[in-house]
PDB file of N, CA and C in Angstrom:
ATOM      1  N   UNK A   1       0.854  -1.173   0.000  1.00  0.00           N
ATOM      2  CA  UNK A   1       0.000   0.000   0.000  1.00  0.00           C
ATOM      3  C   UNK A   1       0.901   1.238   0.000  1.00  0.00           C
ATOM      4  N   UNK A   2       0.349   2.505  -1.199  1.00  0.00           N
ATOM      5  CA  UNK A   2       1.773   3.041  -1.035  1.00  0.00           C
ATOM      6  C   UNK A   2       0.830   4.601  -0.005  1.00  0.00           C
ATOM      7  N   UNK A   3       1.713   5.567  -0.188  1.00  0.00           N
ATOM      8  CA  UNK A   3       1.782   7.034   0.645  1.00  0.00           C
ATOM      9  C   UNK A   3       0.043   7.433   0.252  1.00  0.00           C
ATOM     10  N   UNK A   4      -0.206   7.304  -0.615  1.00  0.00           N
ATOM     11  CA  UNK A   4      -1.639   7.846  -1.140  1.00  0.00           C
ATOM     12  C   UNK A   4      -2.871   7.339  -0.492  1.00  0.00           C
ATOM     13  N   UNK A   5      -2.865   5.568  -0.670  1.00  0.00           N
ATOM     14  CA  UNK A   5      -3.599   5.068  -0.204  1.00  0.00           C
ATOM     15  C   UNK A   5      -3.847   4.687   1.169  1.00  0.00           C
ATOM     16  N   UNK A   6      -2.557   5.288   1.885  1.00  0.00           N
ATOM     17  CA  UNK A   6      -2.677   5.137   3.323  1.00  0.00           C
ATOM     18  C   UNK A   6      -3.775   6.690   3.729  1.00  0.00           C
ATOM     19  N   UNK A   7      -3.241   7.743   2.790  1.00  0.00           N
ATOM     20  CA  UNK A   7      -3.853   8.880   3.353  1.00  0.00           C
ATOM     21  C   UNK A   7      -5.319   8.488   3.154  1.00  0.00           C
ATOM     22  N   UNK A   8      -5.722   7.811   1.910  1.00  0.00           N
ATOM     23  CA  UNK A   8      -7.089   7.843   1.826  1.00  0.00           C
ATOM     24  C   UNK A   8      -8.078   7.003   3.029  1.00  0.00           C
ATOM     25  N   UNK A   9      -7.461   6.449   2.983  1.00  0.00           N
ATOM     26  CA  UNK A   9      -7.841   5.064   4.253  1.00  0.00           C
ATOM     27  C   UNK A   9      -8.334   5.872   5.601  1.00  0.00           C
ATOM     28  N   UNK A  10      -7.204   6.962   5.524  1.00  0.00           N
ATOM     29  CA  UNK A  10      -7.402   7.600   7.208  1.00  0.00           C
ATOM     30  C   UNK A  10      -8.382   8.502   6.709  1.00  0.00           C
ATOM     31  N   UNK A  11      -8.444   9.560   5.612  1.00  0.00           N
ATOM     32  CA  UNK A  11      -9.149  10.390   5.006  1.00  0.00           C
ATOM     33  C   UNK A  11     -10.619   9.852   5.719  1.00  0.00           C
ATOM     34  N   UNK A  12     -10.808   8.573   4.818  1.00  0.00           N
ATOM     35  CA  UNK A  12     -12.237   7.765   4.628  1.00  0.00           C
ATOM     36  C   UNK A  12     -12.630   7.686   6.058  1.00  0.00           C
ATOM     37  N   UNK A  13     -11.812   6.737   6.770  1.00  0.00           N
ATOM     38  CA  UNK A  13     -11.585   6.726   8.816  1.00  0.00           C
ATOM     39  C   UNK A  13     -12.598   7.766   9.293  1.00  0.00           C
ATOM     40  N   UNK A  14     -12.224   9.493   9.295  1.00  0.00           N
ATOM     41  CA  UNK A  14     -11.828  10.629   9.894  1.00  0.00           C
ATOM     42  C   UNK A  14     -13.242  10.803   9.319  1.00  0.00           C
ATOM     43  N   UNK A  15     -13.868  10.337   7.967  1.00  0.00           N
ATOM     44  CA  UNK A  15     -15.134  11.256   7.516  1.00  0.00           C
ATOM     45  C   UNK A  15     -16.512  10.145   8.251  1.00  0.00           C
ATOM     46  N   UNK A  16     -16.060   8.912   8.273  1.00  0.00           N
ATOM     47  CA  UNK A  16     -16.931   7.942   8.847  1.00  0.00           C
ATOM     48  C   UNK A  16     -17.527   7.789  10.470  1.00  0.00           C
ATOM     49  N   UNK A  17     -16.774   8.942  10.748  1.00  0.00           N
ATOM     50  CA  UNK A  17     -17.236   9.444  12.219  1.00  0.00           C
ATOM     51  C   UNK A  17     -17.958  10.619  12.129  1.00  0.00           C
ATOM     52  N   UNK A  18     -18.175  11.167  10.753  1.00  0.00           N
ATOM     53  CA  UNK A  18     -19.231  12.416  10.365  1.00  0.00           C
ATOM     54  C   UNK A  18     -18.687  13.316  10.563  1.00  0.00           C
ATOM     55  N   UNK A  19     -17.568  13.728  10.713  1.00  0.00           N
ATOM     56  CA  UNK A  19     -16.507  15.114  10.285  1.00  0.00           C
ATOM     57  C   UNK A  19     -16.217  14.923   9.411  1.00  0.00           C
ATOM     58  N   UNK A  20     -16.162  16.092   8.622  1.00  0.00           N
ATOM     59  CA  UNK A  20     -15.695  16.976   7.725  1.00  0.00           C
ATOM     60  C   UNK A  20     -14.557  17.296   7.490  1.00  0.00           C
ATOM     61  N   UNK A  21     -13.776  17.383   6.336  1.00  0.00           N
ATOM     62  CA  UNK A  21     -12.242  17.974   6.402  1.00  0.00           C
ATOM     63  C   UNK A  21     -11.759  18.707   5.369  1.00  0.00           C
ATOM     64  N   UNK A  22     -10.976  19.595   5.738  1.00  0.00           N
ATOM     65  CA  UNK A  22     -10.629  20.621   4.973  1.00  0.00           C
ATOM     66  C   UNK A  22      -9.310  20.423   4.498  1.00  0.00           C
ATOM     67  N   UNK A  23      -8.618  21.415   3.316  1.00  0.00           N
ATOM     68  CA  UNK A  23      -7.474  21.008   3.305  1.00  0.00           C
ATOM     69  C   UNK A  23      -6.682  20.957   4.011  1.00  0.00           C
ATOM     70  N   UNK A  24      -6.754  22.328   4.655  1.00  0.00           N
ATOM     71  CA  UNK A  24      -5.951  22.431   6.453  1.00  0.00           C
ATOM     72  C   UNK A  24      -5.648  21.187   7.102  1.00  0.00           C
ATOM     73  N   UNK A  25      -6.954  20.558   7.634  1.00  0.00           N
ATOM     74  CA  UNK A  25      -7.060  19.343   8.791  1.00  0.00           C
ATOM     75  C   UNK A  25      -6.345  18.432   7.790  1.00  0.00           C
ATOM     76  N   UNK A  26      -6.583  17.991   6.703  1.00  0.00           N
ATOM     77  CA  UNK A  26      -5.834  17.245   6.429  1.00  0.00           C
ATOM     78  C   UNK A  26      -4.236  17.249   6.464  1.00  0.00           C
ATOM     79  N   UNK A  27      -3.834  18.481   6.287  1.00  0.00           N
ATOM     80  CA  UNK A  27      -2.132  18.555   6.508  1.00  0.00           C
ATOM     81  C   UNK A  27      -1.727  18.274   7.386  1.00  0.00           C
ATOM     82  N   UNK A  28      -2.303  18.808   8.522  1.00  0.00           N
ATOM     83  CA  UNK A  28      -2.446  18.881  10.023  1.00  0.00           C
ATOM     84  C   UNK A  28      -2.912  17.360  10.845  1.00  0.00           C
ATOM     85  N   UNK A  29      -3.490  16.719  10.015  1.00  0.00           N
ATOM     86  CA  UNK A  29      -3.888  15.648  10.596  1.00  0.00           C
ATOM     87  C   UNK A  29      -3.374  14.441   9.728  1.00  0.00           C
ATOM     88  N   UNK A  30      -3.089  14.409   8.760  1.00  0.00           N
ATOM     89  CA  UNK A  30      -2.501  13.465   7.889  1.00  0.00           C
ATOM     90  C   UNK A  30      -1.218  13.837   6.796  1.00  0.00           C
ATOM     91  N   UNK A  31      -0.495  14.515   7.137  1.00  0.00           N
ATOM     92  CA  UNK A  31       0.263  15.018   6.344  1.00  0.00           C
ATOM     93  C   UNK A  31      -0.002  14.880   4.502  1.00  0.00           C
ATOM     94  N   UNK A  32      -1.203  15.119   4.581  1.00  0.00           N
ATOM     95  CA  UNK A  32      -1.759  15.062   2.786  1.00  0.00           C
ATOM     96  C   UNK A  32      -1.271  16.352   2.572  1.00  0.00           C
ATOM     97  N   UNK A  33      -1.232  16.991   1.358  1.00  0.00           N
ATOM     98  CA  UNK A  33      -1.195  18.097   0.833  1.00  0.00           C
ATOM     99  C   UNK A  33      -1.577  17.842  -0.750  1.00  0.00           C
ATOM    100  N   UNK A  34      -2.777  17.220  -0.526  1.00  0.00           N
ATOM    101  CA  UNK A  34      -3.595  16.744  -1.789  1.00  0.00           C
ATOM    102  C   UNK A  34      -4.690  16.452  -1.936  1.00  0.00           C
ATOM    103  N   UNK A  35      -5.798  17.026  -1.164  1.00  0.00           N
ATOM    104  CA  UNK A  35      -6.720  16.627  -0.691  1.00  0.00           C
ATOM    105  C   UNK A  35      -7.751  16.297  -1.949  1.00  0.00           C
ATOM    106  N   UNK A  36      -7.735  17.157  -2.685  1.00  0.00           N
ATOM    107  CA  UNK A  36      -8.644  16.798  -3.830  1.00  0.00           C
ATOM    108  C   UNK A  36      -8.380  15.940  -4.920  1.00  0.00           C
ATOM    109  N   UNK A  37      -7.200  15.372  -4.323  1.00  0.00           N
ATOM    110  CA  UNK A  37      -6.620  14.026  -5.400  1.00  0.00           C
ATOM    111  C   UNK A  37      -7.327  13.313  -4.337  1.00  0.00           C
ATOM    112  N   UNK A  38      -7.315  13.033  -3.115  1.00  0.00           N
ATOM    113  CA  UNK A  38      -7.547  12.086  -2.324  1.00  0.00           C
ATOM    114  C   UNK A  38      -9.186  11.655  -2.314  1.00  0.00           C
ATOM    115  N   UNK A  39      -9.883  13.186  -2.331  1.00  0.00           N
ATOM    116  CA  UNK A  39     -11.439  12.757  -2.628  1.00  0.00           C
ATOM    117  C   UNK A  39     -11.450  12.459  -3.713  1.00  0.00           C
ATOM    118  N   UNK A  40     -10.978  12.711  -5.261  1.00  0.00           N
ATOM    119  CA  UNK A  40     -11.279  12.061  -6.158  1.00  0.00           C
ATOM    120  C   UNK A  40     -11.484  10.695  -6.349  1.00  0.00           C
ATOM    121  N   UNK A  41     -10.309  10.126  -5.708  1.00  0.00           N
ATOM    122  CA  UNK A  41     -10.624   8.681  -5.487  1.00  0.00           C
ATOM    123  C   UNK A  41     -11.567   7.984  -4.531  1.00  0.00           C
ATOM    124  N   UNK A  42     -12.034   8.646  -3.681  1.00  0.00           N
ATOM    125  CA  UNK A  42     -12.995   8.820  -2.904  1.00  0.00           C
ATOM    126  C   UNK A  42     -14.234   8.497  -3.559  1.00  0.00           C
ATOM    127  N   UNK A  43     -14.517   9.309  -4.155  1.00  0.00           N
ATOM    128  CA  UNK A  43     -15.803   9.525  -4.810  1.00  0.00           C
ATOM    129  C   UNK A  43     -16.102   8.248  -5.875  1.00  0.00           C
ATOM    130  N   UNK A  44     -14.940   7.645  -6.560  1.00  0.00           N
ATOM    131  CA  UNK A  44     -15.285   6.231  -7.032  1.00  0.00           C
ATOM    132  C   UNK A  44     -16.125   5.367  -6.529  1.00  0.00           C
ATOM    133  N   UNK A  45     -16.202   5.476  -5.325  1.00  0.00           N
ATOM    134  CA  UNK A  45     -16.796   4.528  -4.204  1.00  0.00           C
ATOM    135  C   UNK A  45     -17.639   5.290  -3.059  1.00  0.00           C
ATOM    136  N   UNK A  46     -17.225   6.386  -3.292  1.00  0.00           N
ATOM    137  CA  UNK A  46     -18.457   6.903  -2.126  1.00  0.00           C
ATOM    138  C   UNK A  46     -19.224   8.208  -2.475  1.00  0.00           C
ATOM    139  N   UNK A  47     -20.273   8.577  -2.166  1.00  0.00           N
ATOM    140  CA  UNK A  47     -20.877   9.695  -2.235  1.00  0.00           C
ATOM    141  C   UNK A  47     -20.427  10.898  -1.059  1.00  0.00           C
ATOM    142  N   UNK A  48     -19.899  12.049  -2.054  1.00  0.00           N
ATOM    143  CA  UNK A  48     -19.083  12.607  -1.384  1.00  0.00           C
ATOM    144  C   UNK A  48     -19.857  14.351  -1.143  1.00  0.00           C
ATOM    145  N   UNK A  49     -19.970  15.274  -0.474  1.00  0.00           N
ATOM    146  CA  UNK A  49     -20.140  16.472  -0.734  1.00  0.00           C
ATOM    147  C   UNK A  49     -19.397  17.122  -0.078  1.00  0.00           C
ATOM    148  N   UNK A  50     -19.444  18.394  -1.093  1.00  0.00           N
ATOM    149  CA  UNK A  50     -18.346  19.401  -0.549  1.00  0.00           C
ATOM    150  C   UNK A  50     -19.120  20.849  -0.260  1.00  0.00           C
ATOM    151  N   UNK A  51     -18.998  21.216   0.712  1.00  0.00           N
ATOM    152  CA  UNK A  51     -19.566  22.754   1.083  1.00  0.00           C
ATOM    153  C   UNK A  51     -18.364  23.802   1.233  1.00  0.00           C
ATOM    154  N   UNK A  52     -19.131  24.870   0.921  1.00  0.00           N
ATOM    155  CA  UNK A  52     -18.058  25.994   0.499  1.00  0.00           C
ATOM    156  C   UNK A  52     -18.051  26.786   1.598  1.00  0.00           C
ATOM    157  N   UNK A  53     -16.986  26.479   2.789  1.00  0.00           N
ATOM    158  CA  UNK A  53     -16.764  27.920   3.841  1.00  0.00           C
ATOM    159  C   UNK A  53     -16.512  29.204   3.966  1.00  0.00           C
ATOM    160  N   UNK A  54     -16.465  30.311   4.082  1.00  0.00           N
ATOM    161  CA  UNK A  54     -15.871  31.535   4.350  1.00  0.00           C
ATOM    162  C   UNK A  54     -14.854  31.448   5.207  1.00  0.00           C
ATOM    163  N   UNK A  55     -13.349  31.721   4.714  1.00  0.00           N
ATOM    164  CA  UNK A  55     -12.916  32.298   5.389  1.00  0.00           C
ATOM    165  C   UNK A  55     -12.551  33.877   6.359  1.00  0.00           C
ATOM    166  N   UNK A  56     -13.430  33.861   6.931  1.00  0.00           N
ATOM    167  CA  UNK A  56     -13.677  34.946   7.694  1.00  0.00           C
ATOM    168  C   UNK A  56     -13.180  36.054   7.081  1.00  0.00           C
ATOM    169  N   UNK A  57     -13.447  36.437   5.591  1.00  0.00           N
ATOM    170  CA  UNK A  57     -13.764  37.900   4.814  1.00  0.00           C
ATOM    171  C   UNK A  57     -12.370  37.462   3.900  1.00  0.00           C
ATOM    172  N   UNK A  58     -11.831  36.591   4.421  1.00  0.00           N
ATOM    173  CA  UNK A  58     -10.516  35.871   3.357  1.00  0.00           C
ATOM    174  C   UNK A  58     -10.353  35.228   2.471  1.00  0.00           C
ATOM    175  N   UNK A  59     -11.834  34.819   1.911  1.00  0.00           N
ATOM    176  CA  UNK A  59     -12.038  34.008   0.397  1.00  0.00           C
ATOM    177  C   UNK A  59     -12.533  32.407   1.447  1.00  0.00           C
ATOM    178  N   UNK A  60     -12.804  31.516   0.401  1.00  0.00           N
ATOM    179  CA  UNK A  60     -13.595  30.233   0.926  1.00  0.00           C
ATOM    180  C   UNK A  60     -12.975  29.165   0.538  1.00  0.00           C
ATOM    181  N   UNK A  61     -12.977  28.009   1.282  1.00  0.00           N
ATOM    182  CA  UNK A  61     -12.671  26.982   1.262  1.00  0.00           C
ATOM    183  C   UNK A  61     -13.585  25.960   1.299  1.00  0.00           C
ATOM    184  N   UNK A  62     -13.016  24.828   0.699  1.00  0.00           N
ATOM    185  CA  UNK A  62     -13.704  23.488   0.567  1.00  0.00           C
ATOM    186  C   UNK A  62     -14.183  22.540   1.751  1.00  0.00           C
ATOM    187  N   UNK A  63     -15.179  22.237   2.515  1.00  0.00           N
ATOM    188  CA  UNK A  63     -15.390  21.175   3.489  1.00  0.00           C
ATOM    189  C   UNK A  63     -15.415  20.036   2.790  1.00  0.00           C
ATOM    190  N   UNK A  64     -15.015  18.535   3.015  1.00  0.00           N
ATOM    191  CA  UNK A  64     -15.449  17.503   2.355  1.00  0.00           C
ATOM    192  C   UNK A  64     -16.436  16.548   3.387  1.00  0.00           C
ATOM    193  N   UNK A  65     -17.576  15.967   3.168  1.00  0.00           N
ATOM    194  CA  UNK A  65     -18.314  14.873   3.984  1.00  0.00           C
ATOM    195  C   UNK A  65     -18.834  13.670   3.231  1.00  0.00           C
ATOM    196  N   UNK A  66     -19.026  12.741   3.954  1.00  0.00           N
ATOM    197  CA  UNK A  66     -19.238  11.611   3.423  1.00  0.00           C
ATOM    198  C   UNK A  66     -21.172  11.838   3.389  1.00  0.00           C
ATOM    199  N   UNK A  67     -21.671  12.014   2.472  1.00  0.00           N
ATOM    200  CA  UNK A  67     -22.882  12.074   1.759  1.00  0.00           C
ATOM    201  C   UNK A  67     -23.925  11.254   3.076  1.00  0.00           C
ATOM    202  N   UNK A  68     -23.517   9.761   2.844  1.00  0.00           N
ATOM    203  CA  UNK A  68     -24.492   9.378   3.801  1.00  0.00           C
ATOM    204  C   UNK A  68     -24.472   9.160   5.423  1.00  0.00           C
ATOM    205  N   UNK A  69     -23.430  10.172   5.671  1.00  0.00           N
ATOM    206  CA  UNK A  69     -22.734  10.637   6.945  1.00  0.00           C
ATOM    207  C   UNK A  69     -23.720  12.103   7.657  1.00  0.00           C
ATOM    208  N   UNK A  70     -22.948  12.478   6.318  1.00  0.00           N
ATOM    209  CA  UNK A  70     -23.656  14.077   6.417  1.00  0.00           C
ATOM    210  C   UNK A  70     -25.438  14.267   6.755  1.00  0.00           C
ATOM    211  N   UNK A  71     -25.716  13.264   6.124  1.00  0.00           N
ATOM    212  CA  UNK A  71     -27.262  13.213   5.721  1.00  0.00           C
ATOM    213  C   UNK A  71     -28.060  13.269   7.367  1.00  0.00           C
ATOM    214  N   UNK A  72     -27.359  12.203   7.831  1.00  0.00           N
ATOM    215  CA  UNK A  72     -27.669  11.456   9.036  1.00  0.00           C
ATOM    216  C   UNK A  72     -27.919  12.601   9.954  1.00  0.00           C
TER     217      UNK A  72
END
């Protein structure tokens, strides 16, 4: 299993408890710095959504959740 698929694994982990993650948390929490390579592959297999944050008057960022996480 190489560097990618470990991140996704934890990625998948981290959203299956119904949090959300940003690119931030992911650096910070998984040393990714690829996050939207990581949901891409994601999304092969799972239903994924992304909501658009404000950064507090600083432009917006991406949330990612697992669809039937989020729902719940």
């Amino acid at each position: 299993m190489d560097k990618k698929d470990i991140q996704k694994e934890k990625i998948l982990a981290y959203m299956q408890k119904g949090k959300g993650i940003t690119q931030k948390e992911a650096v910070e929490l998984f040393g990714c710095y690829r996050l939207s390579a990581r949901i891409a592959d994601l999304r092969k297999d799972y239903a994924i959504v992304t909501k658009t944050e404000s950064n507090k008057g600083r432009g917006y960022h991406a949330r990612y959740f697992l669809a039937e996480v989020e729902d719940v």
